[in-house]
PDB file of N, CA and C in Angstrom:
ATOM      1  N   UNK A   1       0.839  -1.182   0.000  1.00  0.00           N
ATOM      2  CA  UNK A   1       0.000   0.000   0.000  1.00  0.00           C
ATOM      3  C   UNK A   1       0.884   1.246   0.000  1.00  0.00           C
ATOM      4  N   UNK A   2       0.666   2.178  -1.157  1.00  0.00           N
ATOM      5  CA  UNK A   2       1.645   3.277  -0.666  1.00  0.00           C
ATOM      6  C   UNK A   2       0.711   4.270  -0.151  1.00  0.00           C
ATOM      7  N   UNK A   3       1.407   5.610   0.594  1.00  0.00           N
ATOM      8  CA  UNK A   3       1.332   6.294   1.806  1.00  0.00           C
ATOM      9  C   UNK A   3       0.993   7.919   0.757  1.00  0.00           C
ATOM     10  N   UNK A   4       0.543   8.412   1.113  1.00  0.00           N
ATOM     11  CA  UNK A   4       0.237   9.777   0.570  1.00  0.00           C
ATOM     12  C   UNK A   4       1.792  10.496   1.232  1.00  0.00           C
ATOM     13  N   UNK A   5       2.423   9.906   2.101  1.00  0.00           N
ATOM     14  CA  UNK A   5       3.180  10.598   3.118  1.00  0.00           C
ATOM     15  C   UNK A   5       4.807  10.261   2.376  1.00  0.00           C
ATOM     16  N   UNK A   6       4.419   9.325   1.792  1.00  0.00           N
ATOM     17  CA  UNK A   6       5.349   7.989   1.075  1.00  0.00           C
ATOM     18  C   UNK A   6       5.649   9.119  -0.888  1.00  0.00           C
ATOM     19  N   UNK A   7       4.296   9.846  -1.128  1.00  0.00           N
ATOM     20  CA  UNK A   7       4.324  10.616  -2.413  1.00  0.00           C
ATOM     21  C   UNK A   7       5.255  11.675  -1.616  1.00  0.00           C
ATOM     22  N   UNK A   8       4.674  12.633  -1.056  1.00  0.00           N
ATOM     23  CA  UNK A   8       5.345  13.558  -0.469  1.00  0.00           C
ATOM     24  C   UNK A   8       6.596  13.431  -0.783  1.00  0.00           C
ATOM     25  N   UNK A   9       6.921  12.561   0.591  1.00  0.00           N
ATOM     26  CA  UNK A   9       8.578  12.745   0.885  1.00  0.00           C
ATOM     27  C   UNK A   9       9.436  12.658  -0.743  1.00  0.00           C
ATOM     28  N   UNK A  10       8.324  11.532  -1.806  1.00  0.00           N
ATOM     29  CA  UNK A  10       9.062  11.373  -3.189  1.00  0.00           C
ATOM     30  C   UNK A  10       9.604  12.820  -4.088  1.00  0.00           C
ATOM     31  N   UNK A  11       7.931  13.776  -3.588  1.00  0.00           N
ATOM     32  CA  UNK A  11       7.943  14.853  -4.630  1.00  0.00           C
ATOM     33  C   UNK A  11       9.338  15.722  -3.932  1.00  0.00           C
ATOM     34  N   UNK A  12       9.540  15.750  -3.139  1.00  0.00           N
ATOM     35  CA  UNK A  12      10.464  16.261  -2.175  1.00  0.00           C
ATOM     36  C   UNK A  12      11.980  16.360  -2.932  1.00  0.00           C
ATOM     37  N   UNK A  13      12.080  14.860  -3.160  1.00  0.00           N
ATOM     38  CA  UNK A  13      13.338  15.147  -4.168  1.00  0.00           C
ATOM     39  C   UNK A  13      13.420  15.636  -6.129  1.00  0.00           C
ATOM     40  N   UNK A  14      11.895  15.869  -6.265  1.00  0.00           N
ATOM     41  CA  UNK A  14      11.858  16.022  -7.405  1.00  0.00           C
ATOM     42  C   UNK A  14      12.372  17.923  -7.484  1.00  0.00           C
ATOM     43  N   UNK A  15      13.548  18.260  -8.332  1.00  0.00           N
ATOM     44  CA  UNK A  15      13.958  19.761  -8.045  1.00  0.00           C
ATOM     45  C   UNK A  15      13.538  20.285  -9.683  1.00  0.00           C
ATOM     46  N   UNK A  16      13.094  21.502  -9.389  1.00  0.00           N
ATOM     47  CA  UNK A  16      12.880  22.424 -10.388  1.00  0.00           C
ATOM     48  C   UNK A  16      14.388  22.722 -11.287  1.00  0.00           C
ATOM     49  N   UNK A  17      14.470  22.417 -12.323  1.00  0.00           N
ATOM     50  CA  UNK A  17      16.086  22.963 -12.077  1.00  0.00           C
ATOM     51  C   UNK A  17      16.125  24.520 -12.369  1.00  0.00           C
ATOM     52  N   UNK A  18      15.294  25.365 -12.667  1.00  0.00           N
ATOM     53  CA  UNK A  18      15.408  26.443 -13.147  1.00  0.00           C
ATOM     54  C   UNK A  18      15.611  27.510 -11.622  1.00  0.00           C
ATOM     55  N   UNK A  19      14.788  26.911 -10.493  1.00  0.00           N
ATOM     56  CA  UNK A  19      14.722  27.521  -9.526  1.00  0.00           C
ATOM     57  C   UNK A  19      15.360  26.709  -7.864  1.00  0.00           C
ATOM     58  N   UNK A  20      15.716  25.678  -8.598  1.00  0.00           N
ATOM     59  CA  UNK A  20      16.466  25.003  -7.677  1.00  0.00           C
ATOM     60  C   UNK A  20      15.976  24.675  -6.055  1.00  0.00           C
ATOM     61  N   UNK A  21      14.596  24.393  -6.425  1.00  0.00           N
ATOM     62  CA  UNK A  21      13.705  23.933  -5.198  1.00  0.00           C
ATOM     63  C   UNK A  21      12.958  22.711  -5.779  1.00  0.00           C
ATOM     64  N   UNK A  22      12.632  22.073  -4.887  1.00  0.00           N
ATOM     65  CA  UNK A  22      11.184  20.679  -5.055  1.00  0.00           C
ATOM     66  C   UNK A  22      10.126  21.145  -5.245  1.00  0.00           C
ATOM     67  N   UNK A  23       9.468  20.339  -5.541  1.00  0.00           N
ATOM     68  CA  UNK A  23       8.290  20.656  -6.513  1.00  0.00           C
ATOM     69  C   UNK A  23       7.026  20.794  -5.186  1.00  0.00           C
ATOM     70  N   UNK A  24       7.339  20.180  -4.383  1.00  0.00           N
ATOM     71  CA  UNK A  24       6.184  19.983  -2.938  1.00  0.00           C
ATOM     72  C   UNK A  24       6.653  21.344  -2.248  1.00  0.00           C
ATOM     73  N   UNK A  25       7.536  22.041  -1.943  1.00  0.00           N
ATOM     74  CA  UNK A  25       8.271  23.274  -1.560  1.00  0.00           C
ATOM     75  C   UNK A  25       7.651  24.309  -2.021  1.00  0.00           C
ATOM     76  N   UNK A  26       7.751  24.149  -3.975  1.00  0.00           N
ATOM     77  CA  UNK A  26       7.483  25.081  -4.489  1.00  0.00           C
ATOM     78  C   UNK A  26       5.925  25.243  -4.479  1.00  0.00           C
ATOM     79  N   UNK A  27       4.716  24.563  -4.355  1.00  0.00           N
ATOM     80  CA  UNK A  27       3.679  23.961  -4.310  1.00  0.00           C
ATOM     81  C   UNK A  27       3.056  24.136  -5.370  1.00  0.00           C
ATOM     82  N   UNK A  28       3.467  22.955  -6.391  1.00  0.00           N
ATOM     83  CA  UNK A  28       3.109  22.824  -7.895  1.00  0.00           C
ATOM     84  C   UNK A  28       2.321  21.768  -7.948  1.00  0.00           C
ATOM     85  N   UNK A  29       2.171  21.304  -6.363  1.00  0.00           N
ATOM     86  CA  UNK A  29       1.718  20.088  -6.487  1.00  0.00           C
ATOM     87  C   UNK A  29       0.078  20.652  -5.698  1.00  0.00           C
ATOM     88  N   UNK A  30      -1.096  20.326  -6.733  1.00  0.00           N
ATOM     89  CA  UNK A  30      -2.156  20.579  -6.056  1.00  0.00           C
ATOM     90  C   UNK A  30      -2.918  19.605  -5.036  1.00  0.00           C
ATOM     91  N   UNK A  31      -2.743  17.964  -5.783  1.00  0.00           N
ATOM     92  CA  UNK A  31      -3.609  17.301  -5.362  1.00  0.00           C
ATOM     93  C   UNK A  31      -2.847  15.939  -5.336  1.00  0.00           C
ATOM     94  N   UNK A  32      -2.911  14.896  -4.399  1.00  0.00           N
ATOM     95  CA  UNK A  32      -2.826  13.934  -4.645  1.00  0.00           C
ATOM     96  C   UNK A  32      -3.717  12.593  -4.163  1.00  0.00           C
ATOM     97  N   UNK A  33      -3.840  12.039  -4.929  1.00  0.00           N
ATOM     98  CA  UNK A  33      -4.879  10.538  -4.791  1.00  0.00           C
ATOM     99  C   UNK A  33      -4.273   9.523  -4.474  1.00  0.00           C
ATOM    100  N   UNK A  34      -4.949   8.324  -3.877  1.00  0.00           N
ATOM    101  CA  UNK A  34      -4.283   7.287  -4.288  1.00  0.00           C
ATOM    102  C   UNK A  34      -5.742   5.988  -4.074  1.00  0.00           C
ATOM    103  N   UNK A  35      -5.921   5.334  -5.114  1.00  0.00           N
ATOM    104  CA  UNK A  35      -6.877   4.716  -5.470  1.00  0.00           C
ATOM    105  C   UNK A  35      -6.288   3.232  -5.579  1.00  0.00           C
ATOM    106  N   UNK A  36      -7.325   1.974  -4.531  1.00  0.00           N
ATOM    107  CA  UNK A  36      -7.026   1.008  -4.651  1.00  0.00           C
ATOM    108  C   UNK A  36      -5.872   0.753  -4.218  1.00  0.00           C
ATOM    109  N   UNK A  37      -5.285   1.620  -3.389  1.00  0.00           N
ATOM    110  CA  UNK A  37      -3.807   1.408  -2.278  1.00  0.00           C
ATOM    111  C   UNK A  37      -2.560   1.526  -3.333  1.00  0.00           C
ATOM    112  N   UNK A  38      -2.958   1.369  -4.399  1.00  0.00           N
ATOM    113  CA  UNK A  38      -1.346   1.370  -5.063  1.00  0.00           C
ATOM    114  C   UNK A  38      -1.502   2.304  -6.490  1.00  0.00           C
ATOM    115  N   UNK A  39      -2.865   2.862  -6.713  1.00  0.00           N
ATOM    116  CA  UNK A  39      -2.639   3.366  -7.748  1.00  0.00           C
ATOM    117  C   UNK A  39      -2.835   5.049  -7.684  1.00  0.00           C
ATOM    118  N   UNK A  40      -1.927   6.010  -8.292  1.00  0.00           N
ATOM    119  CA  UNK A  40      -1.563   7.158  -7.669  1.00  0.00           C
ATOM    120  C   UNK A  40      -1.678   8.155  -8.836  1.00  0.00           C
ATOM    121  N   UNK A  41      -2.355   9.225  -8.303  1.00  0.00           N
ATOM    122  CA  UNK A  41      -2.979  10.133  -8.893  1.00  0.00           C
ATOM    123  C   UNK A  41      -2.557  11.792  -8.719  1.00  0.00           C
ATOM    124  N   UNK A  42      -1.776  12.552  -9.295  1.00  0.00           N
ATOM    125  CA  UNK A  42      -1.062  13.798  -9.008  1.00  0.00           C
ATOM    126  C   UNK A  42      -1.448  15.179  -9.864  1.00  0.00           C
ATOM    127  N   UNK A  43      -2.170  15.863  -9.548  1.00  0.00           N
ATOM    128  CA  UNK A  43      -2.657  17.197  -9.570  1.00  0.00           C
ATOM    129  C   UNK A  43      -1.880  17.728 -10.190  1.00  0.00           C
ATOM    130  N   UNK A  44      -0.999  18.438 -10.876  1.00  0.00           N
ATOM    131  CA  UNK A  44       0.278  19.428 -10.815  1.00  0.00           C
ATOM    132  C   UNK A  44       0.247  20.539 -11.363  1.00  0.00           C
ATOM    133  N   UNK A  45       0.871  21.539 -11.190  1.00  0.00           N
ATOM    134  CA  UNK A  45       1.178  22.722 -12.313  1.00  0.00           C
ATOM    135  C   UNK A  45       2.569  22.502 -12.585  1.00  0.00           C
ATOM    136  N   UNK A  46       2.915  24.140 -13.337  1.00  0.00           N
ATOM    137  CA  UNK A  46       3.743  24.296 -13.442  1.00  0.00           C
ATOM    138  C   UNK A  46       4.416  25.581 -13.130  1.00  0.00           C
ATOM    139  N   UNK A  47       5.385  26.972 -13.010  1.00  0.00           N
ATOM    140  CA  UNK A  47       5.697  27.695 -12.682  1.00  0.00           C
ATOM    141  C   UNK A  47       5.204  29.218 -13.712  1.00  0.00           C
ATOM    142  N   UNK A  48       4.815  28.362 -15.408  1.00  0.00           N
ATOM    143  CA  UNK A  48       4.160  29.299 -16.008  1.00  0.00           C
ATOM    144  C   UNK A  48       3.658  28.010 -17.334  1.00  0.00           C
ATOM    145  N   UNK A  49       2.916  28.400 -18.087  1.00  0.00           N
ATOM    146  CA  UNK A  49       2.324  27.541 -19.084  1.00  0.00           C
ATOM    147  C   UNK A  49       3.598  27.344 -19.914  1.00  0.00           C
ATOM    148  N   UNK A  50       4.376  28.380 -20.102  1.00  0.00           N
ATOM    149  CA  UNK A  50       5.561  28.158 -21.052  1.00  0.00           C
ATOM    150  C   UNK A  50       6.697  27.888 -20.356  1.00  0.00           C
ATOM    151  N   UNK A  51       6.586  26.818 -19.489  1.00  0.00           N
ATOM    152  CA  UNK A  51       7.956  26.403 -18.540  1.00  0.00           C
ATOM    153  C   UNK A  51       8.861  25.682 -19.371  1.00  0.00           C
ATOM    154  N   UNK A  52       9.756  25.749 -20.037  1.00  0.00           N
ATOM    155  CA  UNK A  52      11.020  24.907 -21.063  1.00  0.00           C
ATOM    156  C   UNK A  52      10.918  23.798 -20.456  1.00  0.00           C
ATOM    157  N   UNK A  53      10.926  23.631 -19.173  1.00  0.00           N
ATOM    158  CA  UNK A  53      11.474  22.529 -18.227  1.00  0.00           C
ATOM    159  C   UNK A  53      10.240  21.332 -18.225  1.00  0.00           C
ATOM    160  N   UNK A  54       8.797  21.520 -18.206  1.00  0.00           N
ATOM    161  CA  UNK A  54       7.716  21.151 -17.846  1.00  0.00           C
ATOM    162  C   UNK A  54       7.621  19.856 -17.964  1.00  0.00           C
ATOM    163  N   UNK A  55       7.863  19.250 -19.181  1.00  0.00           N
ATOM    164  CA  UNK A  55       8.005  17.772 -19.955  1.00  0.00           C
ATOM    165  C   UNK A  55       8.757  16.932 -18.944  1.00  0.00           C
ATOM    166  N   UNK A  56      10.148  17.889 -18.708  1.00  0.00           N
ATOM    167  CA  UNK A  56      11.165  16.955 -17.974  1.00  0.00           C
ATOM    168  C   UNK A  56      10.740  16.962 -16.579  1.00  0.00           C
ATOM    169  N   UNK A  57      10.174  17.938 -16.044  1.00  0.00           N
ATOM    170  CA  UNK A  57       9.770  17.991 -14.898  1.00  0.00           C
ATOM    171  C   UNK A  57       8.547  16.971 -14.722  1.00  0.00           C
ATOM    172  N   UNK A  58       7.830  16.934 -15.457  1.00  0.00           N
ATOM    173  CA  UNK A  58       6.531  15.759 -15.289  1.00  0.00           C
ATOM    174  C   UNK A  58       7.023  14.723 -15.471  1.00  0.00           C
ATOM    175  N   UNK A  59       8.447  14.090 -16.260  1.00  0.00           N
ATOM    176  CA  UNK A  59       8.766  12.812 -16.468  1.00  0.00           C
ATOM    177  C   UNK A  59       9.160  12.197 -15.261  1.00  0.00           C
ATOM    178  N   UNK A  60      10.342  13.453 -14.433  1.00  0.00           N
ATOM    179  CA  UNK A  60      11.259  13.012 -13.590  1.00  0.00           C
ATOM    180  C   UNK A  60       9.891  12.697 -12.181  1.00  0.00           C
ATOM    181  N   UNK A  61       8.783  13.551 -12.166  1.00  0.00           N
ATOM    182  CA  UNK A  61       7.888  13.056 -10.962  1.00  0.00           C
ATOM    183  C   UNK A  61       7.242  11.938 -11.153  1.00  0.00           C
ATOM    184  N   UNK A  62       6.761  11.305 -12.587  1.00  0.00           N
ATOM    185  CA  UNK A  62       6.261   9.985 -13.252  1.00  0.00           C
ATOM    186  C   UNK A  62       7.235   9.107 -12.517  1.00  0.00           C
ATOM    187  N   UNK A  63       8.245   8.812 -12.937  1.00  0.00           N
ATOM    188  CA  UNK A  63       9.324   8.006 -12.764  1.00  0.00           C
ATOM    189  C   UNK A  63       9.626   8.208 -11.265  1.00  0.00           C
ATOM    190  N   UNK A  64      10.007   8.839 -10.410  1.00  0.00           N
ATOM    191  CA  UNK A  64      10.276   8.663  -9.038  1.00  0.00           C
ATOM    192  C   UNK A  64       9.423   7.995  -8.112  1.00  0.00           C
ATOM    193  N   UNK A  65       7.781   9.034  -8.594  1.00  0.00           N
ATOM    194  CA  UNK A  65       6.398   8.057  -7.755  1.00  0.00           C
ATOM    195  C   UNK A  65       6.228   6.760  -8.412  1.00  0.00           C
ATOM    196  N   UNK A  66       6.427   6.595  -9.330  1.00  0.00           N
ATOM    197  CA  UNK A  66       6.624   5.171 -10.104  1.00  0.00           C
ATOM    198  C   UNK A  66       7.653   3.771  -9.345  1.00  0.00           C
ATOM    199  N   UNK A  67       8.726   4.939  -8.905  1.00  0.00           N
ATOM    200  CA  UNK A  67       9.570   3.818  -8.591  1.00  0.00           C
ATOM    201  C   UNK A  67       9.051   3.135  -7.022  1.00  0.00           C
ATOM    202  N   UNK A  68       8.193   4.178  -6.196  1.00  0.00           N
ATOM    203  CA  UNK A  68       7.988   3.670  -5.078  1.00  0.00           C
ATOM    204  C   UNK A  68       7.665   2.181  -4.672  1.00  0.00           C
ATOM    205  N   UNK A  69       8.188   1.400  -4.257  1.00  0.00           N
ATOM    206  CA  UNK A  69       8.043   0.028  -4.681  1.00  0.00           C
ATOM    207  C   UNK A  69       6.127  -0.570  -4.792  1.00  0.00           C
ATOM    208  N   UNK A  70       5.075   0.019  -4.079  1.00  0.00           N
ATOM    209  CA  UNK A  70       4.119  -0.551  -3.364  1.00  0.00           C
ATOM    210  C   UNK A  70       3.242   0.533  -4.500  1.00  0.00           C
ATOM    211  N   UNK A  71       3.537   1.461  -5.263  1.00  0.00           N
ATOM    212  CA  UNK A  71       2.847   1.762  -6.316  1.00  0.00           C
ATOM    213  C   UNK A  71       3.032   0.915  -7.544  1.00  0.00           C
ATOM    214  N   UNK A  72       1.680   1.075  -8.194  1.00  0.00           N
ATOM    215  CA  UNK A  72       1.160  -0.031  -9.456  1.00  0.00           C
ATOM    216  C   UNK A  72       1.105   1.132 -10.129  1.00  0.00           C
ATOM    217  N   UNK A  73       0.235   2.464 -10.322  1.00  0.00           N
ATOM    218  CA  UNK A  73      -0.263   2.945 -11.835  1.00  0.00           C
ATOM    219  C   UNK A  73      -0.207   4.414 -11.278  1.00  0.00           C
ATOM    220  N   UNK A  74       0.775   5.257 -11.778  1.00  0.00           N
ATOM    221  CA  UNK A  74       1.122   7.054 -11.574  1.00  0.00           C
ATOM    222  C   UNK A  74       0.378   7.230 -12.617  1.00  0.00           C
ATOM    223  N   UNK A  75      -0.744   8.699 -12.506  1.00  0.00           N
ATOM    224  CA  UNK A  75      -0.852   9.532 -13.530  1.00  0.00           C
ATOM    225  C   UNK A  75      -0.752  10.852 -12.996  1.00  0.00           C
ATOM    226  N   UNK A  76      -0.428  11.907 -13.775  1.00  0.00           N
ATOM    227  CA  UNK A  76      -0.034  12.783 -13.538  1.00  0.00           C
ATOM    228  C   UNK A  76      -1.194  13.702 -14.793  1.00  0.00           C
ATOM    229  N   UNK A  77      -1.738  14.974 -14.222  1.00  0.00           N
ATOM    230  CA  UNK A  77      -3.017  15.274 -14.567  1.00  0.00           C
ATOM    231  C   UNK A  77      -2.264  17.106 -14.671  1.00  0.00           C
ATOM    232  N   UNK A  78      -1.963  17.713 -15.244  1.00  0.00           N
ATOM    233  CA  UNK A  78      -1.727  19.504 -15.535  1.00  0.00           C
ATOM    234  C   UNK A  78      -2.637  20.076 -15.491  1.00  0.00           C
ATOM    235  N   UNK A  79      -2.431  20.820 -14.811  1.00  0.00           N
ATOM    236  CA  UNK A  79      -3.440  22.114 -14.460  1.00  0.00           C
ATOM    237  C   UNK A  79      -2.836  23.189 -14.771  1.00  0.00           C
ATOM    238  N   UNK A  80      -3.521  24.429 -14.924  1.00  0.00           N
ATOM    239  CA  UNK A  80      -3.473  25.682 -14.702  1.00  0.00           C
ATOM    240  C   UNK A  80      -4.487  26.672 -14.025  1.00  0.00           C
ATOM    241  N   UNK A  81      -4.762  25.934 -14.032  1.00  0.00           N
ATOM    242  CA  UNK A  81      -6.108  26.543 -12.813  1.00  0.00           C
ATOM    243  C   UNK A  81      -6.104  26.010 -11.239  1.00  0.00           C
ATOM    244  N   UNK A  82      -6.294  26.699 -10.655  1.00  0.00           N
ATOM    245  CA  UNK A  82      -5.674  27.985 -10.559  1.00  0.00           C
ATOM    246  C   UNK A  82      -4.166  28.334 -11.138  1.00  0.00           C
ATOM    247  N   UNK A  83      -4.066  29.441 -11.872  1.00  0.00           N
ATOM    248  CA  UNK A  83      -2.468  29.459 -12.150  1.00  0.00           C
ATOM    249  C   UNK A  83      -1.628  29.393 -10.598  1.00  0.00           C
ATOM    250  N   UNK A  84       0.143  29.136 -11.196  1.00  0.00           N
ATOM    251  CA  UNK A  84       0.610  28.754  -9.631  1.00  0.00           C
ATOM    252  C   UNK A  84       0.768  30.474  -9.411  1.00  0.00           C
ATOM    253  N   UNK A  85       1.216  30.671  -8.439  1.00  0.00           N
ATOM    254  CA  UNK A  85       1.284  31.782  -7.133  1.00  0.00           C
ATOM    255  C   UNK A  85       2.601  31.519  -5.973  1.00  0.00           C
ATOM    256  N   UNK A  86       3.444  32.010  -5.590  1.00  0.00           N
ATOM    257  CA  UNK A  86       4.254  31.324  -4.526  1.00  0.00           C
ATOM    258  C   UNK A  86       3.393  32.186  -3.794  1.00  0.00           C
ATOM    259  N   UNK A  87       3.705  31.776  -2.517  1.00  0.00           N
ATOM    260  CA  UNK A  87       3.119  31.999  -1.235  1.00  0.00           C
ATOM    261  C   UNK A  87       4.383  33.130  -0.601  1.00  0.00           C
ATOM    262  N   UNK A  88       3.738  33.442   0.663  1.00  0.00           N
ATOM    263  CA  UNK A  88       4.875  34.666   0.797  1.00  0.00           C
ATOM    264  C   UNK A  88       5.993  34.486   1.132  1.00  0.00           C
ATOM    265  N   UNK A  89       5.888  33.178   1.986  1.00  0.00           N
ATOM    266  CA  UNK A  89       6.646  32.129   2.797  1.00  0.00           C
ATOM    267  C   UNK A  89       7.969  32.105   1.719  1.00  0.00           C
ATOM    268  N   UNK A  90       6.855  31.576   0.269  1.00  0.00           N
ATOM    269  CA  UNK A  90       8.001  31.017  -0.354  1.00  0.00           C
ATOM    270  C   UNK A  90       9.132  32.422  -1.136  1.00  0.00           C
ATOM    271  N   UNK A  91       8.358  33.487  -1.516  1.00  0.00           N
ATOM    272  CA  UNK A  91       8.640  34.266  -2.086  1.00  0.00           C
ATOM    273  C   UNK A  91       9.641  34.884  -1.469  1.00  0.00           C
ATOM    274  N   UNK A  92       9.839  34.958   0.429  1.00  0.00           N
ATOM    275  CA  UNK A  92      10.875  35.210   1.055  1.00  0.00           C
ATOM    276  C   UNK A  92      11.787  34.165   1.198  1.00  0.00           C
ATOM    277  N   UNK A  93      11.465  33.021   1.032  1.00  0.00           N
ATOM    278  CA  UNK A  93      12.558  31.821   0.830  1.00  0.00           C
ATOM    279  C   UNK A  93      13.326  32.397  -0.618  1.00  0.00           C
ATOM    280  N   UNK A  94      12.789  32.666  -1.681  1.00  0.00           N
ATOM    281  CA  UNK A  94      13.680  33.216  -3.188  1.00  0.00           C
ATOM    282  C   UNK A  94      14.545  34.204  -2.558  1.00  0.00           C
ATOM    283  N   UNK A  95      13.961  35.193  -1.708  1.00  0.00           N
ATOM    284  CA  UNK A  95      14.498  36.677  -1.723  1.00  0.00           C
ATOM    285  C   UNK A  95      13.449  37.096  -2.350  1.00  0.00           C
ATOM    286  N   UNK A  96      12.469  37.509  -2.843  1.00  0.00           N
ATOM    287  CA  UNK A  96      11.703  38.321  -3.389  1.00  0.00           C
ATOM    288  C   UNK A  96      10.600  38.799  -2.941  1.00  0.00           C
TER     289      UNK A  96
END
């Protein structure tokens, strides 16, 4: 059975490379599911619709929650709605 707690800690190592934070940090991550104990379901954005990075960034989170041993079936679902926003928290974590 994997752990919603078990995605987390995964998205954790997934890094933006443009901004050099995780993707759960940056909170790109809206939503996550997990259906039938092993099959896993991920909300996401991205930092703007025209992110260069986006493709690689959705592959590298496919493949990591993928690898969790006790997951069977990742999908990964893009949003832009709401567009992302950092929080202030995070915006003083940049400097900005």
């Amino acid at each position: 059975m994997v752990t919603k707690e078990e995605v987390i800690e995964t998205l954790k190592t997934c890094m933006d490379p443009e901004l050099q934070m995780d993707v759960w940090t940056l909170g790109l991550i809206y939503d996550i599911s997990i259906a039938n104990e092993r099959d896993v379901t991920i909300q996401m954005t991205f930092t703007t619709p025209m992110c260069p990075y986006g493709p690689m960034l959705m592959d590298e989170v496919y493949k990591k929650v993928r690898s969790i041993e006790t997951s069977n079936k990742v999908k990964i679902d893009i949003t832009f709605d709401p567009p992302w926003k950092p929080s202030d928290e995070l915006r003083a974590m940049m400097g900005i």
